[in-house]
Protein backbone atom coordinates (compact mmCIF):
# COMPACT_ATOMS: atom_id res chain seq x y z
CA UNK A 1 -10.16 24.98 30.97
CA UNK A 2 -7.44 25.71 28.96
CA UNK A 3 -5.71 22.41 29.34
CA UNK A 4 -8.98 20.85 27.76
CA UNK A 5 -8.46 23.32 24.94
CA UNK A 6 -5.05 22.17 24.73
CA UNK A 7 -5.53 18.45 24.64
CA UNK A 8 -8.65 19.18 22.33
CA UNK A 9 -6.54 21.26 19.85
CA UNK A 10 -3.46 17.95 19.84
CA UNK A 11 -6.57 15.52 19.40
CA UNK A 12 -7.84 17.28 16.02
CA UNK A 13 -4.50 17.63 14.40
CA UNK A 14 -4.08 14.17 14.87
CA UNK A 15 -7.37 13.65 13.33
CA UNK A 16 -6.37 15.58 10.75
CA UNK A 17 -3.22 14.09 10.40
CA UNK A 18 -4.74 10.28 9.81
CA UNK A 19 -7.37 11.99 7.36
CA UNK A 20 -4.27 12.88 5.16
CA UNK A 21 -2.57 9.86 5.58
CA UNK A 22 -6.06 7.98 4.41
CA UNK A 23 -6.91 10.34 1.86
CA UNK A 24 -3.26 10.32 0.00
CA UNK A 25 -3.90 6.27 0.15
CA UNK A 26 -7.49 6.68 -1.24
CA UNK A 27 -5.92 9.06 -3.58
CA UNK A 28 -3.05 6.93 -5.22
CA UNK A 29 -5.19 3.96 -5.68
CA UNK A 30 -7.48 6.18 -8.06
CA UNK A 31 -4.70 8.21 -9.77
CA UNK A 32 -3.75 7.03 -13.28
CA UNK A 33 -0.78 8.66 -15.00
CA UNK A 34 -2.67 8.33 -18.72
CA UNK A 35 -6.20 9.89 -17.36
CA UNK A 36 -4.04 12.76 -15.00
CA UNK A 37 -1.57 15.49 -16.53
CA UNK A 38 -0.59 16.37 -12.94
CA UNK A 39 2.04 14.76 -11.33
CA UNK A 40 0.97 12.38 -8.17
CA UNK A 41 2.91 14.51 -6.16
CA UNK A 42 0.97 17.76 -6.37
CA UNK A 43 -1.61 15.55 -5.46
CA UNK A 44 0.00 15.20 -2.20
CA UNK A 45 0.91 18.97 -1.82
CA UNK A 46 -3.00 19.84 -2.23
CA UNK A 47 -3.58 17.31 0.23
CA UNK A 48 -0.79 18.91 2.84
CA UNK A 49 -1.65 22.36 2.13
CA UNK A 50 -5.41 21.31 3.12
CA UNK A 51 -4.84 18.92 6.22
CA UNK A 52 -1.39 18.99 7.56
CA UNK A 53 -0.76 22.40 7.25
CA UNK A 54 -4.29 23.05 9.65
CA UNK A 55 -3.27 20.02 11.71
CA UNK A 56 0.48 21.45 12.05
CA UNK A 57 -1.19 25.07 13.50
CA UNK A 58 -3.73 23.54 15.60
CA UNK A 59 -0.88 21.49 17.31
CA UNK A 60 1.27 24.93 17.64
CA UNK A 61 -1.93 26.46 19.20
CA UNK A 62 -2.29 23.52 21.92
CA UNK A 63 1.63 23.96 22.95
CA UNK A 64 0.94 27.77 23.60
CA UNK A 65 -1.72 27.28 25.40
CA UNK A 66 -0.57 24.50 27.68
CA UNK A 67 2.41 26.76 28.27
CA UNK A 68 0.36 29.92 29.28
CA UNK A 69 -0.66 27.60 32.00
């Protein structure tokens, strides 16, 4: 059971992992320096903090539990 956990866990940060990936794209094609007084690359760190950051402990989560096996 816990292997399914495991694998389950590496599948969803990978999911989340292509979500940022798309998003950043999505986001850089609608960012305008003139219309935008942030910088593009805060942009990115919002998008980090909210989906690699979850993706990065989800994968640390599937390695401990494939090792407790």
């Amino acid at each position: 059971m816990k292997h399914k956990i495991s694998k389950l866990c590496n599948i969803i940060s990978l999911i989340f992992i292509v979500c940022f990936v798309i998003k950043t794209i999505y986001d850089y094609g609608s960012y305008s320096s003139t219309l935008n007084s942030a910088p593009f690359y805060l942009w990115i760190l919002a998008n980090a903090i909210c989906l690699v950051l979850p993706a990065l402990i989800l994968f640390i989560v599937g390695i401990v539990l494939k090792k407790k096996k």
